[in-house]
Protein backbone atom coordinates (compact mmCIF):
# COMPACT_ATOMS: atom_id res chain seq x y z
CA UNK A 1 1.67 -25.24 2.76
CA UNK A 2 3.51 -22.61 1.00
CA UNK A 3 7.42 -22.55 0.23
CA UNK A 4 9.84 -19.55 0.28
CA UNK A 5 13.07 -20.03 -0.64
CA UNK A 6 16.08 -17.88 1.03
CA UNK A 7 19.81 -16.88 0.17
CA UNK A 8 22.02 -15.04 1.12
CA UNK A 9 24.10 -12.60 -1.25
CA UNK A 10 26.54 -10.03 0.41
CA UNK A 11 26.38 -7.68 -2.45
CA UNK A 12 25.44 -6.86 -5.65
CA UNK A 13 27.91 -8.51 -7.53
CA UNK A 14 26.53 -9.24 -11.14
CA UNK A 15 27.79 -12.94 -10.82
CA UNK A 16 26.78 -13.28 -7.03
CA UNK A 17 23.00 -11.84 -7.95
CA UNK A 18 23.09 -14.00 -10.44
CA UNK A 19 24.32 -16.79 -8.41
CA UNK A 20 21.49 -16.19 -6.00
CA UNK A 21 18.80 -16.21 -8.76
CA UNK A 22 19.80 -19.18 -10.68
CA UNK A 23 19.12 -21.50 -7.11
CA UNK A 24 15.62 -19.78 -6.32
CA UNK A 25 14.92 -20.33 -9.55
CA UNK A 26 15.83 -24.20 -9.76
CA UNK A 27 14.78 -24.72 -6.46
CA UNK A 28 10.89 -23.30 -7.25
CA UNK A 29 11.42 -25.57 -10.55
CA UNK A 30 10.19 -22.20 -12.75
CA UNK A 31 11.76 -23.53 -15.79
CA UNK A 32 8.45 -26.15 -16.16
CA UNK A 33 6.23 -23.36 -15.98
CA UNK A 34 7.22 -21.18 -19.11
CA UNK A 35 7.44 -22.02 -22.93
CA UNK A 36 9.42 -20.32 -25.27
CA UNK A 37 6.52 -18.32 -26.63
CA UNK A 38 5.67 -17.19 -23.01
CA UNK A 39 4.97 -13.33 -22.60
CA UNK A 40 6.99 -12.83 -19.48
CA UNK A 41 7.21 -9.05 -17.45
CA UNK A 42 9.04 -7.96 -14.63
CA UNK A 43 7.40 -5.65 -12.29
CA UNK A 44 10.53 -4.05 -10.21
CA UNK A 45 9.64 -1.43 -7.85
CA UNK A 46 10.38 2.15 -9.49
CA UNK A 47 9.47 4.15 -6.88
CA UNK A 48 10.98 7.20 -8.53
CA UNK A 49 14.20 7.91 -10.64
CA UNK A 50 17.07 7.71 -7.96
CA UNK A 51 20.43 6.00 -8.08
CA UNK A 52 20.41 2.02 -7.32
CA UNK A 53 22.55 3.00 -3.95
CA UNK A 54 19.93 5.20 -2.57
CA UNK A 55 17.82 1.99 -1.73
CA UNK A 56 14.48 3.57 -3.37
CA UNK A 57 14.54 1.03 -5.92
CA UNK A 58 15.15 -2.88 -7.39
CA UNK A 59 18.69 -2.80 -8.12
CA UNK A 60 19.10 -3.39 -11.86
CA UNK A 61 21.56 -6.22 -10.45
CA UNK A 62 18.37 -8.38 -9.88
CA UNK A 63 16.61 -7.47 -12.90
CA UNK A 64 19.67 -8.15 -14.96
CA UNK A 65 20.19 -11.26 -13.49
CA UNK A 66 16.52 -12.32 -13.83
CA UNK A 67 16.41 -11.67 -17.69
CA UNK A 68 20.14 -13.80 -18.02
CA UNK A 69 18.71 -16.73 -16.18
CA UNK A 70 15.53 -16.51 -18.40
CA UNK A 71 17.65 -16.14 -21.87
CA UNK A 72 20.15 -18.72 -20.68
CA UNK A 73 16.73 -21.08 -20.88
CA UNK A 74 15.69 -19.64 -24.06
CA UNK A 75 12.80 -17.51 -22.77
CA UNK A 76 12.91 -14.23 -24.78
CA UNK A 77 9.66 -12.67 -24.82
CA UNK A 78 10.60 -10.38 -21.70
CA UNK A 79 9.35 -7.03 -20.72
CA UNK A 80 10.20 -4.99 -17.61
CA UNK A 81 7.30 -2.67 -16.85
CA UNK A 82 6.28 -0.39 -13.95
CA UNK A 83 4.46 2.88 -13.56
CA UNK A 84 5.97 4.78 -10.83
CA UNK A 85 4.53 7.74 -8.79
CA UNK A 86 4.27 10.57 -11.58
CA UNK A 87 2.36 10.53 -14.81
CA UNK A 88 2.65 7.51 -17.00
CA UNK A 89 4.13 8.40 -19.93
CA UNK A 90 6.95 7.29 -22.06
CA UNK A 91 8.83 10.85 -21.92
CA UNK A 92 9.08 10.81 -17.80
CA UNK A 93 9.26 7.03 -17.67
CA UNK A 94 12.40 7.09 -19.97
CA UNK A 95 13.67 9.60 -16.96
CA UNK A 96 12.94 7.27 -14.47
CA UNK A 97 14.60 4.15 -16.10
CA UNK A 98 18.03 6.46 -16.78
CA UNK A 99 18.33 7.30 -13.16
CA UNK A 100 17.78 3.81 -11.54
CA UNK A 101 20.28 2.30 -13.55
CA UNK A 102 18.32 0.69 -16.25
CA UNK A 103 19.53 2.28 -19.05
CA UNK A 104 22.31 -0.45 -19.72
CA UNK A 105 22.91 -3.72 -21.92
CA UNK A 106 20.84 -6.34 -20.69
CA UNK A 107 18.09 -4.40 -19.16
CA UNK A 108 17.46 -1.42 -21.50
CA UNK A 109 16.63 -3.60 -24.46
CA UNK A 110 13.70 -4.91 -22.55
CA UNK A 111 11.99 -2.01 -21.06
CA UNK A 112 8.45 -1.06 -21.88
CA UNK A 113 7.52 1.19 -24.37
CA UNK A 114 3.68 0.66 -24.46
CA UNK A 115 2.33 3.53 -21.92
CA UNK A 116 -1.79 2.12 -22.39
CA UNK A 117 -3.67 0.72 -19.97
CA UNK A 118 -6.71 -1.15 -19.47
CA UNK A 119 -9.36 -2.05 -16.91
CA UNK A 120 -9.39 -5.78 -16.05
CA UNK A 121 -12.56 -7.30 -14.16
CA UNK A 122 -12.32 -8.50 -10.33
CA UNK A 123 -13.55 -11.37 -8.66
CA UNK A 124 -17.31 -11.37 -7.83
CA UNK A 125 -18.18 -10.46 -4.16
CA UNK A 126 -14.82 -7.72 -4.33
CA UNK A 127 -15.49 -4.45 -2.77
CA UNK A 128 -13.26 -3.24 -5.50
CA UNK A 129 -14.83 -4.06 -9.44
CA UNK A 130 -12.64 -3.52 -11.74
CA UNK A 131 -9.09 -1.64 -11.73
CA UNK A 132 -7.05 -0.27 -14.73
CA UNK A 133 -3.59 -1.95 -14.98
CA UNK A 134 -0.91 -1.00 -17.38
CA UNK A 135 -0.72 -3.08 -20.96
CA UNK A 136 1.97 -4.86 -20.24
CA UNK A 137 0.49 -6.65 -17.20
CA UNK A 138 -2.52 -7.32 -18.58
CA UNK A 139 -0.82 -9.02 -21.67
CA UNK A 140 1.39 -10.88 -19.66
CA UNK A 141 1.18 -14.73 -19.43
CA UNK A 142 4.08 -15.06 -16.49
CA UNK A 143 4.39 -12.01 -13.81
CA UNK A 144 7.67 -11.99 -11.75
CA UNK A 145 6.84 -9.61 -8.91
CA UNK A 146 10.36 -7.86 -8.30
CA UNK A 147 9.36 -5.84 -5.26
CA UNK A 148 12.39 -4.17 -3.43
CA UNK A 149 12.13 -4.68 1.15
CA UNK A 150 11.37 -1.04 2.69
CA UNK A 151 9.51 0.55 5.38
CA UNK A 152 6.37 2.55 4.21
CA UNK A 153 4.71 5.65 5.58
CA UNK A 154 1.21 4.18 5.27
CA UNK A 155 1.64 0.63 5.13
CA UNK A 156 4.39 -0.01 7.60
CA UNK A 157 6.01 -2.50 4.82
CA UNK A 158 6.72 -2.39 1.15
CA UNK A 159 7.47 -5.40 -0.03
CA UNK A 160 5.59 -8.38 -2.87
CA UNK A 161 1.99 -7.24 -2.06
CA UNK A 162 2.36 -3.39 -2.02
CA UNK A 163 4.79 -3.32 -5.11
CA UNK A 164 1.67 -4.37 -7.35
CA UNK A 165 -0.02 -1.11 -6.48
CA UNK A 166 2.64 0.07 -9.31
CA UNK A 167 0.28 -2.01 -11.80
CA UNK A 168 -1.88 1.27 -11.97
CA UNK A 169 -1.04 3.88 -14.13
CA UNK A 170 0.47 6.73 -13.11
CA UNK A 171 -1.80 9.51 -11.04
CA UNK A 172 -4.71 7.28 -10.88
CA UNK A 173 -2.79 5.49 -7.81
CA UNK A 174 -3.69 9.09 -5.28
CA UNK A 175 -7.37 8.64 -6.83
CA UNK A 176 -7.39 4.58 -4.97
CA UNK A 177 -5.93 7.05 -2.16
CA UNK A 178 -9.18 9.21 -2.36
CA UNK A 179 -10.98 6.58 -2.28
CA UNK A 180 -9.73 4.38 0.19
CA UNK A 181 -8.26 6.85 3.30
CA UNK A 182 -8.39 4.57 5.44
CA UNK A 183 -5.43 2.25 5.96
CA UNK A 184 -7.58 -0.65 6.64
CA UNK A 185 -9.64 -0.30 3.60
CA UNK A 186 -6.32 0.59 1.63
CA UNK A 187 -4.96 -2.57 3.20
CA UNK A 188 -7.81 -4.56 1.45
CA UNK A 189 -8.04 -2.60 -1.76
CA UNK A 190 -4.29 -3.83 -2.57
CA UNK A 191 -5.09 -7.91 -1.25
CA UNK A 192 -8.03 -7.38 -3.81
CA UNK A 193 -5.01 -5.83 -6.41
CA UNK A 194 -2.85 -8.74 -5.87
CA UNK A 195 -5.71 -11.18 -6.49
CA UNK A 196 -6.33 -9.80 -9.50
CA UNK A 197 -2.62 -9.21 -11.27
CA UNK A 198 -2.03 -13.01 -9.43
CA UNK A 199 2.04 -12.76 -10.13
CA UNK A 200 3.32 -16.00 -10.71
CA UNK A 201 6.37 -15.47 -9.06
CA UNK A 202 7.76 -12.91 -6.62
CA UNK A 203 11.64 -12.16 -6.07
CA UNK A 204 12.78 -9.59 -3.52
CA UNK A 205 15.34 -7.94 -3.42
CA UNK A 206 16.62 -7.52 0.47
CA UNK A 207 20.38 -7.17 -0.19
CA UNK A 208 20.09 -3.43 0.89
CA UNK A 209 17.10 -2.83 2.63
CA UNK A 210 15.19 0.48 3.99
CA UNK A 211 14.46 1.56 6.85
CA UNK A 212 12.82 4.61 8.92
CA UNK A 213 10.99 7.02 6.68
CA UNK A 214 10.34 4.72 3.44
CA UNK A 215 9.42 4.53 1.00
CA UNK A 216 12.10 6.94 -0.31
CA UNK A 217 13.02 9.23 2.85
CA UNK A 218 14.50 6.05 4.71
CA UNK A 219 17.73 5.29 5.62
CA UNK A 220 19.40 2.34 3.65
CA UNK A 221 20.23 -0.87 5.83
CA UNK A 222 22.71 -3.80 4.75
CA UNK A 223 20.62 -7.09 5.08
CA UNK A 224 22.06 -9.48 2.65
CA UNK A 225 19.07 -11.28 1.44
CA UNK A 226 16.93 -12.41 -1.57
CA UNK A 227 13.26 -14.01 -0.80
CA UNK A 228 11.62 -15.93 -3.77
CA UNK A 229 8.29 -17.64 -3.86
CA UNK A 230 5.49 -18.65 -5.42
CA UNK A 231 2.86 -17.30 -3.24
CA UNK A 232 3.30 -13.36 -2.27
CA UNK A 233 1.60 -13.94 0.82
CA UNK A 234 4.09 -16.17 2.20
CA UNK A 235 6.87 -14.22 1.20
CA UNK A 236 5.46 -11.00 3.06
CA UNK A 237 5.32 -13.03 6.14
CA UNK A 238 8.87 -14.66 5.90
CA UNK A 239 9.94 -10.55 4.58
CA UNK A 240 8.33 -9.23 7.73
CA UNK A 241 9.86 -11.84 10.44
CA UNK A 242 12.93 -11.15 8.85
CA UNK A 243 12.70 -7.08 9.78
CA UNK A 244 11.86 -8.44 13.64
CA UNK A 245 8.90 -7.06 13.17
CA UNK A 246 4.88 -9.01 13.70
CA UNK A 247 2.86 -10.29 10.33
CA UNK A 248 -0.17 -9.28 12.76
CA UNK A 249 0.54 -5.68 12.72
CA UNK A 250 0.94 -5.08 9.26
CA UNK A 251 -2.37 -3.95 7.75
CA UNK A 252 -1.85 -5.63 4.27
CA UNK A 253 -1.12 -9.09 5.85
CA UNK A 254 -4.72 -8.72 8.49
CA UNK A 255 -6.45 -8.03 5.57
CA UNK A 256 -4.95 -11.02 3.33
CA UNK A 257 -5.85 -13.04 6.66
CA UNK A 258 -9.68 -12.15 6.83
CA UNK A 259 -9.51 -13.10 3.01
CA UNK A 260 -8.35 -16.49 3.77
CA UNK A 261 -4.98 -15.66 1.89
CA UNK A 262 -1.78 -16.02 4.15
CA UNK A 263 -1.16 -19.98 4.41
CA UNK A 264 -1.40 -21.65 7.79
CA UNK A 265 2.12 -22.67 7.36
CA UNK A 266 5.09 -21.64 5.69
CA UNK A 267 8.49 -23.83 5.00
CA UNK A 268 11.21 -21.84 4.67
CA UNK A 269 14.30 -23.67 2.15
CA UNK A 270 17.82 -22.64 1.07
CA UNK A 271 19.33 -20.64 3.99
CA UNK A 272 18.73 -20.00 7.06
CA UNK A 273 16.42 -16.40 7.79
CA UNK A 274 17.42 -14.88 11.28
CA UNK A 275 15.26 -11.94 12.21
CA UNK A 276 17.53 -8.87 12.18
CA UNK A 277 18.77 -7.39 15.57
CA UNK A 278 17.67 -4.54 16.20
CA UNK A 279 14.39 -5.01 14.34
CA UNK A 280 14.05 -2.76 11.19
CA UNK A 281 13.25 1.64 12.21
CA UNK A 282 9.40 1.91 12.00
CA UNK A 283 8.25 5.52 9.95
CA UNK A 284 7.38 7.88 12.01
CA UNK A 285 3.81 7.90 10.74
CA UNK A 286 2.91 4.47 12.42
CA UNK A 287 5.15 4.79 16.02
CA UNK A 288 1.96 4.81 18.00
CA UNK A 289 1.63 7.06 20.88
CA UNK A 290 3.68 5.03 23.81
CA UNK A 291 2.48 4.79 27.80
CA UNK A 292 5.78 3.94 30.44
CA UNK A 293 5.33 0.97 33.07
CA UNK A 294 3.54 3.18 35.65
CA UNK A 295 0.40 2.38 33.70
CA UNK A 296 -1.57 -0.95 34.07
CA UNK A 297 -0.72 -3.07 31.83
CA UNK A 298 -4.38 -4.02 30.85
CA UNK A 299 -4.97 -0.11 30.02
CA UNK A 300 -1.93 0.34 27.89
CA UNK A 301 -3.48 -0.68 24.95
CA UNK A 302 -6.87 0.80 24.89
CA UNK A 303 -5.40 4.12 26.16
CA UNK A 304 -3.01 4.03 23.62
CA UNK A 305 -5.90 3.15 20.61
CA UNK A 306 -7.95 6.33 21.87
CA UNK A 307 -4.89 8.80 21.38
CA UNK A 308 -4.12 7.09 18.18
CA UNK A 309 -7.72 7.84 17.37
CA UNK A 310 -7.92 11.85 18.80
CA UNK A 311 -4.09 12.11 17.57
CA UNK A 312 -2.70 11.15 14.11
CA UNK A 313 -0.10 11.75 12.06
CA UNK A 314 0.17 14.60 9.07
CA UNK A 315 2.86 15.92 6.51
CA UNK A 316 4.42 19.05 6.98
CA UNK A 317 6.61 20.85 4.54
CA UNK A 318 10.48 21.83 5.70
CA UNK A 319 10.44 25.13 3.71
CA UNK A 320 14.45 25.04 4.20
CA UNK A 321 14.61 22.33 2.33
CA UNK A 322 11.56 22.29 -0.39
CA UNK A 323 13.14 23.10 -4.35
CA UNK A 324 8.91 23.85 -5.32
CA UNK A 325 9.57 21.25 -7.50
CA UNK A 326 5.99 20.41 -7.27
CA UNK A 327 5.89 16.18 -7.01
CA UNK A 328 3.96 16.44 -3.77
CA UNK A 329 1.11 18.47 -5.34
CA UNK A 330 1.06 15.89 -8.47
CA UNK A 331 0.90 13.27 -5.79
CA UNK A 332 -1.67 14.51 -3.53
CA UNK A 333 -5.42 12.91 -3.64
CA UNK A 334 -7.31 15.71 -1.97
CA UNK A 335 -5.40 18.22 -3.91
CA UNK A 336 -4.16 20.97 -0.68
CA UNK A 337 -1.14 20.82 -1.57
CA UNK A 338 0.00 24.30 -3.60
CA UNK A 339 3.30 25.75 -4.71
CA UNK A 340 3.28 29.35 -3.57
CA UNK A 341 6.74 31.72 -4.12
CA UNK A 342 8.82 28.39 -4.94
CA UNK A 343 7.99 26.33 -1.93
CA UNK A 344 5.49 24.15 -1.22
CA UNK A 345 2.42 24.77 0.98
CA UNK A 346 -0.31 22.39 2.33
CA UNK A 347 -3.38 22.72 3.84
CA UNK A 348 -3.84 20.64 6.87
CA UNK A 349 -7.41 20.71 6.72
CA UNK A 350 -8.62 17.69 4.46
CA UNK A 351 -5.62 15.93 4.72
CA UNK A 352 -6.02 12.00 4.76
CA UNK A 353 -2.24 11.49 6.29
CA UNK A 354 -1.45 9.05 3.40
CA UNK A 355 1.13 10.44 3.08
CA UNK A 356 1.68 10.15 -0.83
CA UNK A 357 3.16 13.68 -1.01
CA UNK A 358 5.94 12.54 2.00
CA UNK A 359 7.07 8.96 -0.23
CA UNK A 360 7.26 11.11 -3.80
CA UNK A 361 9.82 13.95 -2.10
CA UNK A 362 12.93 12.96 -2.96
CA UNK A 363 14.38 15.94 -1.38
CA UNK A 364 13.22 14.68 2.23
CA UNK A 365 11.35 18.02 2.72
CA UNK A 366 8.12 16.88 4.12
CA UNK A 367 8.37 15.34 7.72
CA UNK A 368 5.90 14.09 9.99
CA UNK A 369 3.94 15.42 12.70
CA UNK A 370 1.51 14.89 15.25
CA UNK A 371 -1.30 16.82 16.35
CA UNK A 372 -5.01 17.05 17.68
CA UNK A 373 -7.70 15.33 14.65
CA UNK A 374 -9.37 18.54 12.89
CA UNK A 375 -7.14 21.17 13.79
C-alpha cells in the first residue's frame, strides 16, 4: 500500500506554500530520511523560461518553500537542477531560471551551475540500457521530484513520472523522441527513466494547474492543491483522478502497470481530493475521433481505434503568428522543421506527431490538425 498525502492551499502565498509543505513533509516523516551531509536536488519542471503565472512551470513558491523547510532542519547541501527543452548550457539555463522567477533570495543561491552529464546503467532485462542524466542527479543522494500538474500533447498528463524526462540533457530528449515514436514505447521508455533516477520524494505543485494544449500552449486552471508522496506512481494516479480523468487511459500509468509498478491500493491522508467538475480540457492531439448514439454501442470503440489508426494528429505552423524564432526546429527529432523568410515551415512527411516542436512554442503558433496517415 502506498500513501499520498493531500492539502489544500488557495494560493501561492509564501507562508501558505510553506504551510502546505511543512505538513506533507511531517506527515511522510522525511526528516528521518536525510543527514546533514545529505546531497539533496530539486528537480522542478522548467519547461521553458516563462513567468510563474503563465502555469508552464513549478512556481518558485514551492521550491522556496521546499529549501526553508529543509534549512529550518539543518539540511544545506541543496541543489535545484533541471534541463529544460533547449540546449543545456549554463548561458541559456541562466535565461531560463531569470524568467521563471528563480532568480531571487532563497532560490537563486541554490541553482545548478554544473552543466555535465553522465550515463548511468539500467536495470537488467530494460529495453532501454543506459541513459545520460545531468550531474546533479546522478550525484544526488535524496531526489525531490517537483513536477508541476498539466495536460501534455503526447502524454495526455505531465505530472511526477513525465517531469523526470527533464533528467536528460538538453537536445538529447527529441533523440529518445527518434527513437521511441511511438507513444506506447515512449510511455515505457520514461517508467524505465523513473526506475532509474528512483526520486525519493515527489511534491506537485497543483495550485494552478493546466489545461487544454499543455505543456505550455494550455490554458491555466485554479485547482488549489499540493500532492506529496513517496512513490511517483501513486501520486500520478491520485494527480489523474483528481483531473476527472481514468489512470487506464494514460499511457505512462499502462505501462507502469505491465511493469508491476502502480500499487494495488492507494490511501489517500491530509485532505480530502474531489475530482474536479468539469474534468480537466484534453489536448487536442489525444481527443480521439468521436461516433454519436446512432452507432452500436459494441462498434463504437473498434470503429473509433481504426480512424485513430488511418487518422492522426500533426503540427501545423500559424504563419500569423510564428516570430522564426526557431525553438521548434531545435526541438524537432526528425529534423523537417526549417525557418524559411522568418517563419517557420515543416514538412509533414516524416513527421512522428510528438509534437515536441508544438510544447517548445511559446508563442502558441503551431496548432493541431488532423488528416489522412501519409499524406
Amino acid at each position: 500500500m502506498s500513501t499520498v498525502n493531500a492539502i489544500k492551499v488557495s494560493s501561492y502565498d509564501e507562508e501558505a506554500v510553506f504551510e502546505a509543505v511543512s505538513r506533507h513533509f511531517e506527515a511522510l516523516n522525511v526528516a528521518s530520511e536525510l543527514r546533514p551531509e545529505t546531497r539533496i536536488v530539486l528537480k522542478p519542471n522548467l519547461l521553458y523560461g516563462k513567468k510563474p503565472s503563465a502555469g508552464v512551470t513549478t512556481n518558485p513558491a514551492v521550491l522556496k518553500a521546499v529549501i526553508r523547510w529543509l534549512k529550518s532542519h539543518g539540511f544545506e547541501n541543496i541543489v535545484v537542477a533541471e534541463s529544460s527543452g533547449g540546449i543545456f548550457t549554463a548561458e541559456y539555463m541562466r535565461g531560463v531560471y531569470s524568467a521563471s522567477g528563480l532568480k531571487v533570495p532563497g532560490i537563486e543561491e541554490y541553482l545548478n551551475r554544473d552543466f555535465t552529464y553522465g550515463a548511468k546503467r539500467t536495470a537488467e532485462g530494460f529495453t532501454v540500457k543506459s541513459f545520460n542524466i545531468i550531474t546533479p542527479i546522478l550525484e544526488a543522494d535524496y531526489i525531490i521530484n517537483l513536477p508541476k500538474l498539466k495536460t501534455h500533447a503526447m502524454t495526455t498528463v505531465s505530472a511526477g513520472v513525465k517531469n523526470l524526462f527533464g533528467t536528460i540533457p538538453g537536445l538529447q530528449k527529441p533523440d529518445m523522441h527518434r527513437r521511441y515514436p511511438k507513444i506506447d514505447d515512449f510511455a515505457h521508455m520514461l517508467c524505465e527513466l523513473c526506475e532509474t533516477v528512483r526520486p525519493n520524494l515527489t511534491l506537485l505543485d497543483a495550485i494552478d494547474s493546466m489545461e487544454g494544449n499543455g505543456p505550455g500552449g494550455g490554458t491555466v486552471r485554479h485547482t488549489g492543491l499540493t500532492l506529496c508522496s513517496k512513490d511517483v506512481y501513486a501520486l500520478d494516479v491520485t494527480a489523474v483522478r483528481f483531473m476527472g480523468l481514468a489512470p487506464e487511459d494514460m499511457p505512462h500509468l499502462r505501462a507502469a502497470g505491465a511493469m508491476g509498478l502502480v500499487p494495488e491500493e492507494i490511501t489517500v491522508t491530509g485532505d480530502a481530493v474531489t475530482p474536479c467538475s468539469p474534468a480537466f480540457k484534453l489536448p487536442d492531439t489525444v481527443k480521439s475521433v468521436g461516433f454519436d448514439d446512432a452507432m452500436p454501442k459494441f462498434l463504437r470503440a473498434p470503429a473509433e481505434k481504426v480512424l485513430d489508426t488511418l487518422l492522426r494528429s500533426y503540427p501545423k505552423v500559424d504563419r500569423a503568428k510564428c516570430v522564426g524564432c526557431g525553438k521548434c526546429a531545435e526541438s524537432c527529432p526528425q529534423k523537417i522543421i526549417k525557418i524559411a523568410n522568418g517563419k517557420a515551415a515543416m514538412a509533414r512527411k516524416n513527421c512522428i506527431s510528438c509534437f515536441c516542436c508544438q510544447e517548445m512554442c511559446r508563442f502558441h503558433a503551431i496548432s493541431v490538425k488532423r488528416g489522412l496517415r501519409g499524406l
